[in-house]
C-alpha atoms as a PDB file:
ATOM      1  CA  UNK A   1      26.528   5.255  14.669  1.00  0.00           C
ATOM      2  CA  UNK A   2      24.479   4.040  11.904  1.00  0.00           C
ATOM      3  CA  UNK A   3      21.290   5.570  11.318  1.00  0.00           C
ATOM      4  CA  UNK A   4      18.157   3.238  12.291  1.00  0.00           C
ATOM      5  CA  UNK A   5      14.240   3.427  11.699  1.00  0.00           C
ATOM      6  CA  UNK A   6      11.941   2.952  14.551  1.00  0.00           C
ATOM      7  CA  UNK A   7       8.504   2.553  13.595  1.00  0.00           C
ATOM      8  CA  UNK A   8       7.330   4.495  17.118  1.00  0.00           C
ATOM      9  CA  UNK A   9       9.028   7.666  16.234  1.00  0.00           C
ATOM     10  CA  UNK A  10       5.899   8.652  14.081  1.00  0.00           C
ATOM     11  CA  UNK A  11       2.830   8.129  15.444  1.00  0.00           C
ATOM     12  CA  UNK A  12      -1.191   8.665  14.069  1.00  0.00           C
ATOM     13  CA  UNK A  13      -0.410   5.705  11.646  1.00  0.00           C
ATOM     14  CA  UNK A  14      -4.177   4.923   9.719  1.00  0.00           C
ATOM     15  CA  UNK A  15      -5.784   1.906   8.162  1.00  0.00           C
ATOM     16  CA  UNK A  16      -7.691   1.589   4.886  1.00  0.00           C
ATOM     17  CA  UNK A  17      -9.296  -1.766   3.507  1.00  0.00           C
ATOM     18  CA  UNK A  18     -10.513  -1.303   0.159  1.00  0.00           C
ATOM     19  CA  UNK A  19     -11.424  -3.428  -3.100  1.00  0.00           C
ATOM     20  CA  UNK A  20     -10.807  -1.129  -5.612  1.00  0.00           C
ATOM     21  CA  UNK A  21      -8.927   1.323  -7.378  1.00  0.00           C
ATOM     22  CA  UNK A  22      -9.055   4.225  -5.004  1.00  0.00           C
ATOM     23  CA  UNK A  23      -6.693   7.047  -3.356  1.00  0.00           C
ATOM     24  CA  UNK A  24      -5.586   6.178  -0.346  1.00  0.00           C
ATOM     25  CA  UNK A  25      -4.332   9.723   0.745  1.00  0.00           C
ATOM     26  CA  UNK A  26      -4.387  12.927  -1.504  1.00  0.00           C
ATOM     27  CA  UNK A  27      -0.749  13.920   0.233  1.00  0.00           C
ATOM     28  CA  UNK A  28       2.691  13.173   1.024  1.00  0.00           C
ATOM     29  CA  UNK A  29       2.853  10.092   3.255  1.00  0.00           C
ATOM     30  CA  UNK A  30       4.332   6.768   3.811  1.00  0.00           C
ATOM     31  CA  UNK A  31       3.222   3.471   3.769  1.00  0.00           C
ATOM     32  CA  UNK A  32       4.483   0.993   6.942  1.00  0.00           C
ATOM     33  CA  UNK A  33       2.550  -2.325   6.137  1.00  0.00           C
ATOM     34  CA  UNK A  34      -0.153  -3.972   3.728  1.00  0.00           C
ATOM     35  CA  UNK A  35      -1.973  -6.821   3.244  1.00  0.00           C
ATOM     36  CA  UNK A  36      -3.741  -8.597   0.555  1.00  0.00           C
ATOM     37  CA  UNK A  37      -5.919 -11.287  -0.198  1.00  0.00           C
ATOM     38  CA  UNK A  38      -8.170 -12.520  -2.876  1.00  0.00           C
ATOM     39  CA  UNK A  39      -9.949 -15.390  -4.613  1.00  0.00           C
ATOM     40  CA  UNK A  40      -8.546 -14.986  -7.934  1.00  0.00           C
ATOM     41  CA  UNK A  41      -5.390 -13.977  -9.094  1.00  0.00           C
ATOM     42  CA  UNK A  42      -4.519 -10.543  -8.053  1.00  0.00           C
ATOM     43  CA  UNK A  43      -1.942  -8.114  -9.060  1.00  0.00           C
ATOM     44  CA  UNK A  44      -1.659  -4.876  -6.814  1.00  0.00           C
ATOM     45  CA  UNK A  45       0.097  -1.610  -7.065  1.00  0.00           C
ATOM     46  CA  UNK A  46       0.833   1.418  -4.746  1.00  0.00           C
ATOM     47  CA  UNK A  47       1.346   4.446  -7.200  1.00  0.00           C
ATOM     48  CA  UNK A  48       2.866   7.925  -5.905  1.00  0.00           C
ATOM     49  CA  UNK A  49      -0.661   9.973  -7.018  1.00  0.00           C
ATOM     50  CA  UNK A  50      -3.930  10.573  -6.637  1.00  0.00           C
ATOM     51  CA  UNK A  51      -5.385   9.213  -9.876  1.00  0.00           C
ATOM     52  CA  UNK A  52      -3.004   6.437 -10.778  1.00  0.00           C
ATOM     53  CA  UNK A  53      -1.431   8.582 -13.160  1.00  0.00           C
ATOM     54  CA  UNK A  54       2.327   8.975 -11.333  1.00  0.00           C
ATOM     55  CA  UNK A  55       4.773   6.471 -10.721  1.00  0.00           C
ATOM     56  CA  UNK A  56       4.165   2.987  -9.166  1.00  0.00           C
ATOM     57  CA  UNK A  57       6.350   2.249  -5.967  1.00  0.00           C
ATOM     58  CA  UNK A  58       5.662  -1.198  -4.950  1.00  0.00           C
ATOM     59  CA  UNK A  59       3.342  -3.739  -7.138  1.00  0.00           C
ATOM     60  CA  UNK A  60       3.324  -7.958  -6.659  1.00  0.00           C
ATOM     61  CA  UNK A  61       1.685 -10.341  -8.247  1.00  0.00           C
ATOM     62  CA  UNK A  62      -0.098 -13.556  -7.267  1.00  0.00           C
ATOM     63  CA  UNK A  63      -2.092 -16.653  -7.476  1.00  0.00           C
ATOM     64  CA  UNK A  64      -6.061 -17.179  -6.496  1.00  0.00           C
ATOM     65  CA  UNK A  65      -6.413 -17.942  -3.021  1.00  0.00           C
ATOM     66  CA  UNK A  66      -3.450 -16.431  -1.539  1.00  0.00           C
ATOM     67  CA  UNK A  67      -2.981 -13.984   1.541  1.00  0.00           C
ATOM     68  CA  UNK A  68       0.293 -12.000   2.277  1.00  0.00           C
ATOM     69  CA  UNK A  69       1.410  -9.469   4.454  1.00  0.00           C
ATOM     70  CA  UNK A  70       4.202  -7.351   3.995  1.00  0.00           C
ATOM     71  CA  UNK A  71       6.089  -5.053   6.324  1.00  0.00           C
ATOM     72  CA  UNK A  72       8.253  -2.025   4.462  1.00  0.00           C
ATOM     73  CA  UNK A  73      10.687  -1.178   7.183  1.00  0.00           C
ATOM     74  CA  UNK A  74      11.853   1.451   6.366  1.00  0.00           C
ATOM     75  CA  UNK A  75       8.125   3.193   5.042  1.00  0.00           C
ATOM     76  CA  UNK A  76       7.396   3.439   1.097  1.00  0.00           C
ATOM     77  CA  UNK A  77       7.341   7.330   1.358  1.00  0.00           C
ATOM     78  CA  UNK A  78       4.740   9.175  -1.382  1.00  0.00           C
ATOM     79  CA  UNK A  79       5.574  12.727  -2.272  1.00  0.00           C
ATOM     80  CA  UNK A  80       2.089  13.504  -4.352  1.00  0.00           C
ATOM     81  CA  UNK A  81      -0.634  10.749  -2.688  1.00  0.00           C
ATOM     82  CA  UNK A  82      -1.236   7.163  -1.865  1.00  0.00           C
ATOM     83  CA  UNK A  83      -2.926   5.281  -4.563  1.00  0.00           C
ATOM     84  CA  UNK A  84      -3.975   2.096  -4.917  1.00  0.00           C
ATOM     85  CA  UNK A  85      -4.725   0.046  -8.046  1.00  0.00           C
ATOM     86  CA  UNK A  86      -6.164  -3.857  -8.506  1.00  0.00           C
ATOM     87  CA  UNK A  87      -6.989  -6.260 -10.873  1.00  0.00           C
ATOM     88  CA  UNK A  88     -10.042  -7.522  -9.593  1.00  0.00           C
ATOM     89  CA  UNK A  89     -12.897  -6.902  -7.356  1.00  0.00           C
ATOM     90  CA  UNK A  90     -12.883  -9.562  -5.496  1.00  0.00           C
ATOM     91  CA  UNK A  91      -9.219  -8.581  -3.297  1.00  0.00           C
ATOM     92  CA  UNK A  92      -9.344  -7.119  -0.113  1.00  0.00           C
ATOM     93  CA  UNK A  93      -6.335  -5.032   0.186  1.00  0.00           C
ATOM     94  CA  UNK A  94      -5.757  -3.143   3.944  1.00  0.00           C
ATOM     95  CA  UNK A  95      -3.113  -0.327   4.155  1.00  0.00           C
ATOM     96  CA  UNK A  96      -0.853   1.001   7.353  1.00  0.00           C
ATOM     97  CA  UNK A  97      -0.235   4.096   6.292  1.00  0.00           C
ATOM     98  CA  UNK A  98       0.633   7.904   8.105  1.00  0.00           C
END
């Protein structure tokens, strides 16, 4: 049988909206969903760190006035830390993350 991913075998996922360059988590984790928004045109990056300084494992770029939502099934796992990095100040950027 082939091995599958159910999202309800891990549980205590977390939430973190932020506008910012920021850590998300300072440790190992995974990331199940994010969203983004902004005014302008964003670009947005989830690096495996805590200071932006290790290896980026998702980024996407876009217009002004767009909103998107995506669902990484299975998780974006992070060995070192979750951290997040934007172009502007403006975004609004919220995390799923365990």
């Amino acid at each position: 049988m082939a091995e599958t991913y159910y999202r309800n075998s891990e549980t205590g996922l977390s939430t973190s909206v932020k506008s910012a360059d920021t850590a998300i988590k300072s440790a190992a984790g995974k990331v199940y969903w994010i969203t983004v928004s902004d005014s302008a045109d964003l670009e947005v990056e989830l690096n495996d760190s805590t200071d932006n300084s290790g290896t980026d494992k998702w980024g996407i770029k876009f217009n002004a006035d767009s909103i998107f939502h995506f669902i990484f099934d299975p998780p974006i796992e992070f060995s070192t830390g979750i951290y997040l990095d934007v172009s502007t100040a403006t975004c609004v950027v919220t995390v799923g993350y365990i």
